[in-house]
PDB file of N, CA and C in Angstrom:
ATOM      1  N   UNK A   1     107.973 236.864 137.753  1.00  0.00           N
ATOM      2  CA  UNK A   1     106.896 235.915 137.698  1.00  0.00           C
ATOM      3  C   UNK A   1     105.539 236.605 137.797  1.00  0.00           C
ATOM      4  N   UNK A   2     105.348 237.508 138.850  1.00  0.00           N
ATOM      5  CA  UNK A   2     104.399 238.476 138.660  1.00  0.00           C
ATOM      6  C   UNK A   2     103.746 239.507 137.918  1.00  0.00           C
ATOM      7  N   UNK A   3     104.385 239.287 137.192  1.00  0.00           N
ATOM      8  CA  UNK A   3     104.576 240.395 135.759  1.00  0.00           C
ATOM      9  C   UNK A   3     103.663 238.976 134.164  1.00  0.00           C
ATOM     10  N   UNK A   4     104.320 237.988 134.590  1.00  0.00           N
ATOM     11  CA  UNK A   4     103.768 237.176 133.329  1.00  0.00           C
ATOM     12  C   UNK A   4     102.334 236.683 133.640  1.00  0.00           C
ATOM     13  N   UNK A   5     102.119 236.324 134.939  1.00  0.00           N
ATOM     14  CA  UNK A   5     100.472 236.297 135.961  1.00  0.00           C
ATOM     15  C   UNK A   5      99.790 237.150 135.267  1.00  0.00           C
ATOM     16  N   UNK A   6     100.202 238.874 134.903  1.00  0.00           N
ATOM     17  CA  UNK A   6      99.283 239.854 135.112  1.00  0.00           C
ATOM     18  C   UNK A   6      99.186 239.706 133.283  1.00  0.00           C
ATOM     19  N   UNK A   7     100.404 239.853 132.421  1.00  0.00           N
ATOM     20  CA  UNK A   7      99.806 239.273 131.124  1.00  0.00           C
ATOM     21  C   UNK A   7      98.998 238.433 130.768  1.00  0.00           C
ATOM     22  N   UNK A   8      99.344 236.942 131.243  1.00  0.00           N
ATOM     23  CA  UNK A   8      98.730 236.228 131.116  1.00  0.00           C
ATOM     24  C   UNK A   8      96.687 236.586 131.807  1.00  0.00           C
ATOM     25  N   UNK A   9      96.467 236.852 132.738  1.00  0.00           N
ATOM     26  CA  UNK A   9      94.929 237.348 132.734  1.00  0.00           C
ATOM     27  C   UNK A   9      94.673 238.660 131.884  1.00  0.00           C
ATOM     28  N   UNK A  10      95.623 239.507 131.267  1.00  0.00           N
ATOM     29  CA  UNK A  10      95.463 240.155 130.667  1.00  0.00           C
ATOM     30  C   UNK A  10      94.989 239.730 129.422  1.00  0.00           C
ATOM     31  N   UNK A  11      95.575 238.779 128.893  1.00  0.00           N
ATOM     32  CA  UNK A  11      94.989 238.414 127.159  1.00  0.00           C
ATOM     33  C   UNK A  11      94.537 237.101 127.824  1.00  0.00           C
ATOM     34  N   UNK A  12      94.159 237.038 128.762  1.00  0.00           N
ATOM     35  CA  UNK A  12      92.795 235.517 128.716  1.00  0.00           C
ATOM     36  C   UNK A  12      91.448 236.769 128.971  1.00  0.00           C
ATOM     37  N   UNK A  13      91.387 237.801 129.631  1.00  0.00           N
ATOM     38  CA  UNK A  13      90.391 238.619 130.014  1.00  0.00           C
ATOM     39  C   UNK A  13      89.901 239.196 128.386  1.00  0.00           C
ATOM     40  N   UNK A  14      90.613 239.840 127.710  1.00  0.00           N
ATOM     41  CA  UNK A  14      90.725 240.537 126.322  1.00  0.00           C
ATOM     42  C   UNK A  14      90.134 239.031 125.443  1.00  0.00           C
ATOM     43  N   UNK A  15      90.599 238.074 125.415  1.00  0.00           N
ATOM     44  CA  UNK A  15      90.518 237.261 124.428  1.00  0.00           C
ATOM     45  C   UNK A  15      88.907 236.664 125.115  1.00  0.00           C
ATOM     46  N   UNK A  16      88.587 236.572 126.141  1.00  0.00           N
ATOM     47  CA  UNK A  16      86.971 236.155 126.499  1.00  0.00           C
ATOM     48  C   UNK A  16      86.044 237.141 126.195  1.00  0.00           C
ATOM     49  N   UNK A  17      86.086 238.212 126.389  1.00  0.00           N
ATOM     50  CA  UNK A  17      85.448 239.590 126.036  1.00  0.00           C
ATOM     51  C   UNK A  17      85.272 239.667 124.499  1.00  0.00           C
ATOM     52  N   UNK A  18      86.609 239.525 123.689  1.00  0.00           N
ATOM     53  CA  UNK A  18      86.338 239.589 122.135  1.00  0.00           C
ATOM     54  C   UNK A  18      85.319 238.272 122.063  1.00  0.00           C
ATOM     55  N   UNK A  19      85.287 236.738 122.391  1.00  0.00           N
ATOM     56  CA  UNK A  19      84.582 235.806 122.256  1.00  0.00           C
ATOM     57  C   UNK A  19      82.884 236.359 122.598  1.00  0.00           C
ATOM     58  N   UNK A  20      82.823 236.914 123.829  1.00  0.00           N
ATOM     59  CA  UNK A  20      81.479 236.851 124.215  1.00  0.00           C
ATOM     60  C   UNK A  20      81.235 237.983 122.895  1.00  0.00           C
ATOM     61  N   UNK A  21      81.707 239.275 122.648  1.00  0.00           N
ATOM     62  CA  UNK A  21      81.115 239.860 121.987  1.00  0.00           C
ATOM     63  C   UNK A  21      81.116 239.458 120.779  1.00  0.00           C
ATOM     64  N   UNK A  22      81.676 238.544 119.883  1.00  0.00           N
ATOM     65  CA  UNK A  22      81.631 237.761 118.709  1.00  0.00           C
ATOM     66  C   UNK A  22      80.050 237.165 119.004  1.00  0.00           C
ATOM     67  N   UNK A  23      79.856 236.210 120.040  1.00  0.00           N
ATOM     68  CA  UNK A  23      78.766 235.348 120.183  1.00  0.00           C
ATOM     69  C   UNK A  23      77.738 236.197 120.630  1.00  0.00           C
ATOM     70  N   UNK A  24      77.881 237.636 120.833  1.00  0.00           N
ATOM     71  CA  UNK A  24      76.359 238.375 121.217  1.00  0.00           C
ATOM     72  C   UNK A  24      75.883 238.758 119.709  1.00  0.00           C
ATOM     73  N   UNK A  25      76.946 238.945 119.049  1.00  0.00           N
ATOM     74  CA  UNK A  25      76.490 239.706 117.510  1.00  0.00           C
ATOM     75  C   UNK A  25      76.294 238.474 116.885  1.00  0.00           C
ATOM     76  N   UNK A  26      76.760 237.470 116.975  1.00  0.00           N
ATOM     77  CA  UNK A  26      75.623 236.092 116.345  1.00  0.00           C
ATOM     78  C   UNK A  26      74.696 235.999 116.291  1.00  0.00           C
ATOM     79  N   UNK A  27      74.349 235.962 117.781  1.00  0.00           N
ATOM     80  CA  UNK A  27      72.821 235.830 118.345  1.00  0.00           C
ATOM     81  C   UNK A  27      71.625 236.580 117.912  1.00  0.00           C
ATOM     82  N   UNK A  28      72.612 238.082 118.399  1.00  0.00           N
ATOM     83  CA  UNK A  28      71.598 239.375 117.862  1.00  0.00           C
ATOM     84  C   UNK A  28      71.095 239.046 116.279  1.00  0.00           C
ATOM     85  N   UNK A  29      71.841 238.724 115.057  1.00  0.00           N
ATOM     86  CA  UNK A  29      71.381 238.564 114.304  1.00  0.00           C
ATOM     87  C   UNK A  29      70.504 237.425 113.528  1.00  0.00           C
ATOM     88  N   UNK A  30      71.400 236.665 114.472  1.00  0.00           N
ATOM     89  CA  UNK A  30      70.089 234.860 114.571  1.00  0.00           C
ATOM     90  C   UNK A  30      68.679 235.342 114.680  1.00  0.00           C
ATOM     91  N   UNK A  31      68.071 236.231 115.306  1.00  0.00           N
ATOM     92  CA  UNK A  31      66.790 236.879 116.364  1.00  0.00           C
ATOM     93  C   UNK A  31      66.548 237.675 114.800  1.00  0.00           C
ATOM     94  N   UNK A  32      66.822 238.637 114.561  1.00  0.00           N
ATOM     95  CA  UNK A  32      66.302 239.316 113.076  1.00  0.00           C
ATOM     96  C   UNK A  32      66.442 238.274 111.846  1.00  0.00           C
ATOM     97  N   UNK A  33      67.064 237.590 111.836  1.00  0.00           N
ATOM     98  CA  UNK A  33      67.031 236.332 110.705  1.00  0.00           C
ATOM     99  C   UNK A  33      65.445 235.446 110.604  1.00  0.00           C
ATOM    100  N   UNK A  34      65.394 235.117 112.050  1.00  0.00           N
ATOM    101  CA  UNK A  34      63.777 234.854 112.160  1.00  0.00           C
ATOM    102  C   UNK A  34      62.874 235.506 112.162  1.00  0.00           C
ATOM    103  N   UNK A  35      63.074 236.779 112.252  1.00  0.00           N
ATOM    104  CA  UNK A  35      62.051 237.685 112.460  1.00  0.00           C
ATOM    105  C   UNK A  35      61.591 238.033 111.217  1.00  0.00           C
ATOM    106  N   UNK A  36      61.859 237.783 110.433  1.00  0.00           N
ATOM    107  CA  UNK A  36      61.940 238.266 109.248  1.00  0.00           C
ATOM    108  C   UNK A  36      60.726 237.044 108.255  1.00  0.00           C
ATOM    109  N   UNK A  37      59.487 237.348 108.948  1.00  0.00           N
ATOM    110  CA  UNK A  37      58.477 236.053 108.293  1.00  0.00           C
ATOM    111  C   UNK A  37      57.939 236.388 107.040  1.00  0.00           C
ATOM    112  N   UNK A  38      58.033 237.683 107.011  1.00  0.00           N
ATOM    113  CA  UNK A  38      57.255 237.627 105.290  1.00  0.00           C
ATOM    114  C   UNK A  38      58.138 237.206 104.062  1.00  0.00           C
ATOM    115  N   UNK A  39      58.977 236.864 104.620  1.00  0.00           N
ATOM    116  CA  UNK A  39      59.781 235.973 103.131  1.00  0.00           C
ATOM    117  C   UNK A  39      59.238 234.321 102.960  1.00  0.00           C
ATOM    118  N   UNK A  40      59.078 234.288 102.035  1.00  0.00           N
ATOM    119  CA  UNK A  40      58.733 232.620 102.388  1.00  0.00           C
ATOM    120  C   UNK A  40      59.955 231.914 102.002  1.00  0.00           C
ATOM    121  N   UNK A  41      60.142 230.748 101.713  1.00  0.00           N
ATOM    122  CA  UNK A  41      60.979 229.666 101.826  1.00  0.00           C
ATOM    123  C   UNK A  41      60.599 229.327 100.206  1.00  0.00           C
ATOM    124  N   UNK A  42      62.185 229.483  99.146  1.00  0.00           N
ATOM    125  CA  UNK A  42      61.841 228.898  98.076  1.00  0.00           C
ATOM    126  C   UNK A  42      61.863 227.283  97.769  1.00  0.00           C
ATOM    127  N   UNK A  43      62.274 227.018  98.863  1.00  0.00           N
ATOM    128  CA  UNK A  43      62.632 225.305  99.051  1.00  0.00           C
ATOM    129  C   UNK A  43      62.805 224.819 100.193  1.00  0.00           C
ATOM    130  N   UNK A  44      63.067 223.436 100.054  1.00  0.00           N
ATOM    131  CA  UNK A  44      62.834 222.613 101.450  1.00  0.00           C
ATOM    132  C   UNK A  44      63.658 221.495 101.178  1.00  0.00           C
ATOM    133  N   UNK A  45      64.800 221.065 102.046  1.00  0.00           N
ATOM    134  CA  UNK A  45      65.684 220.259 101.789  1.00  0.00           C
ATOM    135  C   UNK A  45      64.750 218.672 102.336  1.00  0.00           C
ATOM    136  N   UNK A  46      65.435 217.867 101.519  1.00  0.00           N
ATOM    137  CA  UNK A  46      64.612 216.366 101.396  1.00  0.00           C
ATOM    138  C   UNK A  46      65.484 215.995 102.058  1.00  0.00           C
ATOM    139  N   UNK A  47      65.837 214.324 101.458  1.00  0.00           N
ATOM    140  CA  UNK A  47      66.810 213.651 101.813  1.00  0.00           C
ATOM    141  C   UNK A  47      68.160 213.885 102.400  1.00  0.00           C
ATOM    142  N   UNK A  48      68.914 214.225 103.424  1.00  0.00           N
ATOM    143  CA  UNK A  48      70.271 214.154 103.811  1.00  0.00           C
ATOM    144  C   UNK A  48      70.783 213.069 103.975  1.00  0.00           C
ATOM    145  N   UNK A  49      71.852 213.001 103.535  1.00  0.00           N
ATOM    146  CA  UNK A  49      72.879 211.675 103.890  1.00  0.00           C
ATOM    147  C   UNK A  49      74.572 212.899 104.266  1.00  0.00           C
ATOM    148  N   UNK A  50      74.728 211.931 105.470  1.00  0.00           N
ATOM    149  CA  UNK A  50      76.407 212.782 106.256  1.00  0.00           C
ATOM    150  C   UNK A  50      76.050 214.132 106.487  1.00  0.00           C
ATOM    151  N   UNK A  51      76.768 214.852 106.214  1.00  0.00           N
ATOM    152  CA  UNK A  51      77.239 216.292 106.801  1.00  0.00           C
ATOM    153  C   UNK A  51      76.397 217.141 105.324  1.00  0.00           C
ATOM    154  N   UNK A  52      75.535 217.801 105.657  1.00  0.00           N
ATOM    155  CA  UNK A  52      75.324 219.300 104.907  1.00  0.00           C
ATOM    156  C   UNK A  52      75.187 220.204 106.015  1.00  0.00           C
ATOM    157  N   UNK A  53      75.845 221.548 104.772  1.00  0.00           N
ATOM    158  CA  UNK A  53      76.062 222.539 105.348  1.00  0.00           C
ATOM    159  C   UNK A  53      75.122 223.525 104.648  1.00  0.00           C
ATOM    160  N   UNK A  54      74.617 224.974 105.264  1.00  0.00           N
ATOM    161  CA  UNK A  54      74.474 226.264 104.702  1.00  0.00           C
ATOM    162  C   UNK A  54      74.729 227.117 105.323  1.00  0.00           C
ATOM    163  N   UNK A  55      74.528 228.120 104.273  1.00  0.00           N
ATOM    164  CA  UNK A  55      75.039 229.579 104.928  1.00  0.00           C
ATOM    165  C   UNK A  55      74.064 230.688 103.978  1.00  0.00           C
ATOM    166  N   UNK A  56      73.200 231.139 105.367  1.00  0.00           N
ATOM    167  CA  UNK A  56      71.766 232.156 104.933  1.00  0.00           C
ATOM    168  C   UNK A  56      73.112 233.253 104.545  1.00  0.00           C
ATOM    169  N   UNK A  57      72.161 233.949 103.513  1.00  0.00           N
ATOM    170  CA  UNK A  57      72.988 235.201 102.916  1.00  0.00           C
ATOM    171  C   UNK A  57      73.156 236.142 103.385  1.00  0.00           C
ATOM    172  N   UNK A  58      72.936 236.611 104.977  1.00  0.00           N
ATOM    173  CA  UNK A  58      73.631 237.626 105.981  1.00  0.00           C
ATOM    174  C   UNK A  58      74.168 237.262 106.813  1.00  0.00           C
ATOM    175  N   UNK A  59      74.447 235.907 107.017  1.00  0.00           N
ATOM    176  CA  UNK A  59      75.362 235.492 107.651  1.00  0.00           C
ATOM    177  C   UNK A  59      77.080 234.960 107.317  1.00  0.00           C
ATOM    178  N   UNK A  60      78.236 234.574 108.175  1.00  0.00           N
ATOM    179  CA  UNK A  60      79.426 234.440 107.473  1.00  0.00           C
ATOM    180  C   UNK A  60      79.417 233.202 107.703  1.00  0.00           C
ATOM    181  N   UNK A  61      79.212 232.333 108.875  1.00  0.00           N
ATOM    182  CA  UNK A  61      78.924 230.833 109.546  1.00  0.00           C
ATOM    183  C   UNK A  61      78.677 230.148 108.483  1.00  0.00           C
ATOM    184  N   UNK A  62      78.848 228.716 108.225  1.00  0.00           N
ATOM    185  CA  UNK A  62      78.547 227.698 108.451  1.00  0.00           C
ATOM    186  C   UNK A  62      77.383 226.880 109.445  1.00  0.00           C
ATOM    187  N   UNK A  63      76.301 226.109 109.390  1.00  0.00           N
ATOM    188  CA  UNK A  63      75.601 225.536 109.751  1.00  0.00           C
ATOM    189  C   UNK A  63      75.537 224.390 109.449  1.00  0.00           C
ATOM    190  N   UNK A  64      74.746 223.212 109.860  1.00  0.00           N
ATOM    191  CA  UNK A  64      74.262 222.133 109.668  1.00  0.00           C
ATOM    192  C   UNK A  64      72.846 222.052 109.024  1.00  0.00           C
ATOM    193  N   UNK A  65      72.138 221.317 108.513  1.00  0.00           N
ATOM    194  CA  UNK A  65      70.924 221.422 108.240  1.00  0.00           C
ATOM    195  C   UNK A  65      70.220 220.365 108.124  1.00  0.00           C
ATOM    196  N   UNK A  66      69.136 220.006 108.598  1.00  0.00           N
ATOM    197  CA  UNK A  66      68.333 218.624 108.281  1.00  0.00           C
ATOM    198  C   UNK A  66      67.283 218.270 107.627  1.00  0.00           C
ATOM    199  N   UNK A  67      66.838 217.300 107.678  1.00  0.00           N
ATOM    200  CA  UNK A  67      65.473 217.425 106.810  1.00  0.00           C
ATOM    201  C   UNK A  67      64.356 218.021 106.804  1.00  0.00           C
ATOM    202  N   UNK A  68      63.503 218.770 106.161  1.00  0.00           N
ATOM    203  CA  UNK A  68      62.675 219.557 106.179  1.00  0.00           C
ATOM    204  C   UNK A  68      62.496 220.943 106.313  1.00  0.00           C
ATOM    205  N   UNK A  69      63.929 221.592 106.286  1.00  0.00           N
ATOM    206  CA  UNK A  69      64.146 222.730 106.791  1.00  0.00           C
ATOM    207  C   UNK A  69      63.950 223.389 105.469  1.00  0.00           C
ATOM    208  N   UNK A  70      63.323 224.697 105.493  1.00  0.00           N
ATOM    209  CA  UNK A  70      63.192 225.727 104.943  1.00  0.00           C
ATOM    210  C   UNK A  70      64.327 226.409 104.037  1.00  0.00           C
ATOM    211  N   UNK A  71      64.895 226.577 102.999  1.00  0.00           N
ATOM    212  CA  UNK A  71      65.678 227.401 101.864  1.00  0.00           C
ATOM    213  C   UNK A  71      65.014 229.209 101.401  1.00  0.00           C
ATOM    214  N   UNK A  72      66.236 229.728 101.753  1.00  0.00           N
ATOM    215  CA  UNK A  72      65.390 231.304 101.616  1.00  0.00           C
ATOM    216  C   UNK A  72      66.490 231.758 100.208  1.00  0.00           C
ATOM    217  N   UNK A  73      65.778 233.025  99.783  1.00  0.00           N
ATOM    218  CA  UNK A  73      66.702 233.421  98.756  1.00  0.00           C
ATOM    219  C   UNK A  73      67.849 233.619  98.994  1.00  0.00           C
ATOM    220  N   UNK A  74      69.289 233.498  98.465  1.00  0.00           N
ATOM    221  CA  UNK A  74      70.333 234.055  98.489  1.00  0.00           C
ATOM    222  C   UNK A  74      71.109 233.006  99.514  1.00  0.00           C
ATOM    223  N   UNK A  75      70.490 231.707 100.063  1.00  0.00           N
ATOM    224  CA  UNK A  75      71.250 230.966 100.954  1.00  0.00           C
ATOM    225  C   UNK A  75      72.179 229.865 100.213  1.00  0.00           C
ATOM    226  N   UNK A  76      73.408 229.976 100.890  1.00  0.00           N
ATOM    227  CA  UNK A  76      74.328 228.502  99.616  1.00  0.00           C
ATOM    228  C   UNK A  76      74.321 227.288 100.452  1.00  0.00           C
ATOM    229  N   UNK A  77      73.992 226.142  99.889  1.00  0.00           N
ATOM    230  CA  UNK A  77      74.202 224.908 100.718  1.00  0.00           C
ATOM    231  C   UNK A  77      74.844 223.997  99.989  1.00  0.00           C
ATOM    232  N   UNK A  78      76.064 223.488 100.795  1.00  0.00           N
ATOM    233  CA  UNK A  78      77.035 222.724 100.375  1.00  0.00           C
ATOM    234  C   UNK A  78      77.308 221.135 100.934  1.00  0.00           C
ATOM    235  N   UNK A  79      77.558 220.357 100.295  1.00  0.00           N
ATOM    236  CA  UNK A  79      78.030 219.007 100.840  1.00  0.00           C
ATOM    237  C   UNK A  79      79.319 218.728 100.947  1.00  0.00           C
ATOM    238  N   UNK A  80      79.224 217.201 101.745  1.00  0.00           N
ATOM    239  CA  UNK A  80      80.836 216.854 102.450  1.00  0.00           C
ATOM    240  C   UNK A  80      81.057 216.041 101.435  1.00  0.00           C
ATOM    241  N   UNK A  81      82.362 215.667 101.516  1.00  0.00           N
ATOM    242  CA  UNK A  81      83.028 214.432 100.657  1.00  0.00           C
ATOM    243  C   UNK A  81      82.264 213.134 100.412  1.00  0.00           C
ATOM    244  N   UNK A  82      80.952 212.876 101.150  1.00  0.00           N
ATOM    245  CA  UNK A  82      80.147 211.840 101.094  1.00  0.00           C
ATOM    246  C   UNK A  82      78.461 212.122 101.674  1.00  0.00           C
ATOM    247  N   UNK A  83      78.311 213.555 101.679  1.00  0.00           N
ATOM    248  CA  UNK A  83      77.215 214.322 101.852  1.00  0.00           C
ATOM    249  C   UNK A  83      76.756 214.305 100.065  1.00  0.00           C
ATOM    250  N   UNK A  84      75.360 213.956 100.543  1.00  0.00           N
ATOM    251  CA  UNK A  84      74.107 214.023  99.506  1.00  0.00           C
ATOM    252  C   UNK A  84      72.709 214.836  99.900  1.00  0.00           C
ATOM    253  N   UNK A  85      72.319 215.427  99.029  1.00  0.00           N
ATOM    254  CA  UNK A  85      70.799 216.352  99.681  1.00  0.00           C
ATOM    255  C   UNK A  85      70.046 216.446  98.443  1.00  0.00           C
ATOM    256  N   UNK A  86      68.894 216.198  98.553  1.00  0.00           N
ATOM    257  CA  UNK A  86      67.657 216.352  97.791  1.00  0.00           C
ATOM    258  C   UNK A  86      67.032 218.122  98.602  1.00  0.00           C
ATOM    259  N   UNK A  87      66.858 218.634  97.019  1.00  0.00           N
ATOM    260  CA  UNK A  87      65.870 219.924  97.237  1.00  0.00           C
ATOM    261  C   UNK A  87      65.064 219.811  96.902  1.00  0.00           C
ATOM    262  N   UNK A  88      63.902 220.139  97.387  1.00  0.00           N
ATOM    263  CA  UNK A  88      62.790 220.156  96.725  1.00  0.00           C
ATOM    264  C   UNK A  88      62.173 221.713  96.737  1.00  0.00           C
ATOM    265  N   UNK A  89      61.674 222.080  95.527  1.00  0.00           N
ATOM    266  CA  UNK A  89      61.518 223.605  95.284  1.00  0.00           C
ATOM    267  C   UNK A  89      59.675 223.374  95.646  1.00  0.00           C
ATOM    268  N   UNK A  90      59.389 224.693  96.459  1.00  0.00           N
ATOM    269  CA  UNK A  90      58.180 225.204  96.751  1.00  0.00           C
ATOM    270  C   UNK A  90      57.408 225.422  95.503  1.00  0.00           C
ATOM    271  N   UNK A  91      56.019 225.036  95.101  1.00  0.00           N
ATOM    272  CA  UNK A  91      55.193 225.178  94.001  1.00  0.00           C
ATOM    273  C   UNK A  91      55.325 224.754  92.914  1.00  0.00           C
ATOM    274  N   UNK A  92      55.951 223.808  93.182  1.00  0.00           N
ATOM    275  CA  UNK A  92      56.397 222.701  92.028  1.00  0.00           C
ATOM    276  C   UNK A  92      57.239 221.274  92.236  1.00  0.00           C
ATOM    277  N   UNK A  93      56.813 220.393  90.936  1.00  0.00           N
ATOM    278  CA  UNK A  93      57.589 218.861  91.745  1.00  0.00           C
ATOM    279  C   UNK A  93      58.706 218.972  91.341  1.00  0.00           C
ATOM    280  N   UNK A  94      59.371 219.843  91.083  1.00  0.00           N
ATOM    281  CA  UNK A  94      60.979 219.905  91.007  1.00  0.00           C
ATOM    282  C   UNK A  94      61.427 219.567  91.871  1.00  0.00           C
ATOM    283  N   UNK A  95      62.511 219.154  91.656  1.00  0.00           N
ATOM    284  CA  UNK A  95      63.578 218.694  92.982  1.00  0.00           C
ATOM    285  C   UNK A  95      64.713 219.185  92.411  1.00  0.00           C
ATOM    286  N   UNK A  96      66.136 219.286  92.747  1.00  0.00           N
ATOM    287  CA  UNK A  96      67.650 219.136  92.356  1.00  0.00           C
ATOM    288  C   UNK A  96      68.149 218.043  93.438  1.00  0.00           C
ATOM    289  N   UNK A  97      68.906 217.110  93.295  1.00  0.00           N
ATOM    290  CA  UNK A  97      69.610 216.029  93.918  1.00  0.00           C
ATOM    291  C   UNK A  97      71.287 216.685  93.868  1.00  0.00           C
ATOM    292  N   UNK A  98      71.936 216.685  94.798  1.00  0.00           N
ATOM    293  CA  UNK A  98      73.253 217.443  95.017  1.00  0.00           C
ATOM    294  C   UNK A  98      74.309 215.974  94.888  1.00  0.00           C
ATOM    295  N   UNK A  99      75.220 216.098  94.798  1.00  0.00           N
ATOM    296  CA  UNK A  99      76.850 215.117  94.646  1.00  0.00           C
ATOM    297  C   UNK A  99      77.365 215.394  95.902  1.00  0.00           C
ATOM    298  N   UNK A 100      78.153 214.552  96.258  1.00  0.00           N
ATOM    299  CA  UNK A 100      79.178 215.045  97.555  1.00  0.00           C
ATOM    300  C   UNK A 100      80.220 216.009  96.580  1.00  0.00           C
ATOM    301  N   UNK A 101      80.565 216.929  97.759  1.00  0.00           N
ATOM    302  CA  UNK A 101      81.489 217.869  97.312  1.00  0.00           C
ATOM    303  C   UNK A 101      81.067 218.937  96.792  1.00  0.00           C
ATOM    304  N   UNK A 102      79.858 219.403  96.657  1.00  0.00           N
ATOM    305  CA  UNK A 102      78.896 220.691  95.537  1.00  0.00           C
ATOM    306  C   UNK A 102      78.506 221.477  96.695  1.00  0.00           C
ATOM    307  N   UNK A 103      78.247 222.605  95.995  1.00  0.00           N
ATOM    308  CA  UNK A 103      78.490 223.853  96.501  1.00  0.00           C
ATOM    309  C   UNK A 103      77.044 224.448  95.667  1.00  0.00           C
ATOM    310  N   UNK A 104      76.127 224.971  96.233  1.00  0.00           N
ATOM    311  CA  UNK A 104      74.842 225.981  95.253  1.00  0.00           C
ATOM    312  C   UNK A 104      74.542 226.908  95.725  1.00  0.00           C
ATOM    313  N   UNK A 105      73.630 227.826  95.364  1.00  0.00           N
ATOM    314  CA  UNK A 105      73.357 229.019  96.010  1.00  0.00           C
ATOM    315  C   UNK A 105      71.487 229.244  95.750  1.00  0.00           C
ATOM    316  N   UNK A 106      71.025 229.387  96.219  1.00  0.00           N
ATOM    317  CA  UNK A 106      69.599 229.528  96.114  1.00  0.00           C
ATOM    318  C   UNK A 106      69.102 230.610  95.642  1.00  0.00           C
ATOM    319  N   UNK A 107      68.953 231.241  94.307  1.00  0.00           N
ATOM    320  CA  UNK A 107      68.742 232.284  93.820  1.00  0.00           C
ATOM    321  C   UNK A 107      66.870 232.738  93.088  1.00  0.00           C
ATOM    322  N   UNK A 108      66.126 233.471  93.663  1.00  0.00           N
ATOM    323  CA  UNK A 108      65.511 233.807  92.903  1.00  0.00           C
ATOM    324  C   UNK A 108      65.662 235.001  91.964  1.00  0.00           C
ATOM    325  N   UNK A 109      65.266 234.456  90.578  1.00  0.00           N
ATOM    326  CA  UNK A 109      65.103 235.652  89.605  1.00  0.00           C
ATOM    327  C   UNK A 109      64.238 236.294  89.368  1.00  0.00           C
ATOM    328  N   UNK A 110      63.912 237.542  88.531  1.00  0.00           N
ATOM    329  CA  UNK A 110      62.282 237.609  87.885  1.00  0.00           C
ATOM    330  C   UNK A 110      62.633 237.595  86.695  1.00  0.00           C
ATOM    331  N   UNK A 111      61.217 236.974  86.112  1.00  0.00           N
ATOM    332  CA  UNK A 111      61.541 236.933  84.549  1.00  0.00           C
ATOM    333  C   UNK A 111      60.548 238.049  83.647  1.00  0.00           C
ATOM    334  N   UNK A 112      61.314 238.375  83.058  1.00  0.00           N
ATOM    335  CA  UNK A 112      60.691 239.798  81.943  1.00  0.00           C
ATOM    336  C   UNK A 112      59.623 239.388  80.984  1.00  0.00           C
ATOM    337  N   UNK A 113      58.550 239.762  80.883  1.00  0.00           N
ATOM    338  CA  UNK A 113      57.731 239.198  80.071  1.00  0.00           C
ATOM    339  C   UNK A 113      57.931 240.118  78.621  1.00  0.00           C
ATOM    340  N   UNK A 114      57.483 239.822  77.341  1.00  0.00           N
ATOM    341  CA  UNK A 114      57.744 240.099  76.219  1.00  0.00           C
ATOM    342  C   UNK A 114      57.780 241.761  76.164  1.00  0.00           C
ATOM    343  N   UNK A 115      57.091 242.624  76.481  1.00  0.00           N
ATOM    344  CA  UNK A 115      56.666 244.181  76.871  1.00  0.00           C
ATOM    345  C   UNK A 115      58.122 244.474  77.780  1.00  0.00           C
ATOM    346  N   UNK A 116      58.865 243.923  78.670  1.00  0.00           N
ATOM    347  CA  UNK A 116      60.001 243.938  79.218  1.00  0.00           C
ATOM    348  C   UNK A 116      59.367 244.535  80.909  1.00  0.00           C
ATOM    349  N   UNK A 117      58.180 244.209  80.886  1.00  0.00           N
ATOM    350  CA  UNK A 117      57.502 244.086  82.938  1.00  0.00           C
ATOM    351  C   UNK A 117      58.558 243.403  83.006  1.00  0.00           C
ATOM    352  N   UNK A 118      58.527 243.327  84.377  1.00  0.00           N
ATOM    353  CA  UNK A 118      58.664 242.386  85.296  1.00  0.00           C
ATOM    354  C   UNK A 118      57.436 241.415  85.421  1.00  0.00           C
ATOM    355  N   UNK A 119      57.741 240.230  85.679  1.00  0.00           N
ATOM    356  CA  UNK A 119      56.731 239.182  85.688  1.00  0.00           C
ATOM    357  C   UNK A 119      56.498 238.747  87.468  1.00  0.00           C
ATOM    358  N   UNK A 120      55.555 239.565  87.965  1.00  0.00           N
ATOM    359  CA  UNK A 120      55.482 239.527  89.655  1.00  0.00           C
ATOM    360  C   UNK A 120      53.915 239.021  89.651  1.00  0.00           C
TER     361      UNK A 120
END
């Protein structure tokens, strides 16, 4: 019986330790995710209805997201089976309106001007 005691705190001790250090390397990178101000925001989510989700492009998570929040390059935001979201793109009255069930990714490009620049 004394023997299964000492396993048993053995992989509850091991299995809290892997948790906390999972949730310190979250954090740590939550903190440089914000830090990071000279990027601006290519969009700004409008309308939510139910559950949306994203996931910034250095992260592996899942999130929630609400109205007014900020869209950076390279982030995908997805809806639930009855999740709807309005985007609205920065420097223009564009919008995209999402379906339940869709999946996008927030990509900026550059576009080549006729000479083959870059157009910055």
């Amino acid at each position: 019986m004394k023997k299964q005691w000492k396993r048993l705190l053995i992989a509850a001790l091991s299995s809290s330790s892997v948790f906390a250090a999972t949730w310190f390397w979250y954090q740590s990178t939550a903190d440089t995710r914000s830090s990071n101000s000279n990027e601006k925001p290519l969009a700004y989510v409008g309308k939510v209805v139910e559950d949306i989700q994203r996931r910034p492009a250095s992260r592996l998570l899942w999130q929630l997201v609400n109205s007014g929040e900020p869209l950076y390059n390279g982030e995908a935001i997805r809806t639930s089976e009855r999740g709807e979201v309005r985007i609205q793109f920065v420097d223009s009255d564009r919008y995209l309106d999402l379906e339940p069930e869709s999946l996008i990714v927030i990509k900026k490009i550059r576009r080549r001007n006729r000479f083959g620049f870059d157009g910055r």
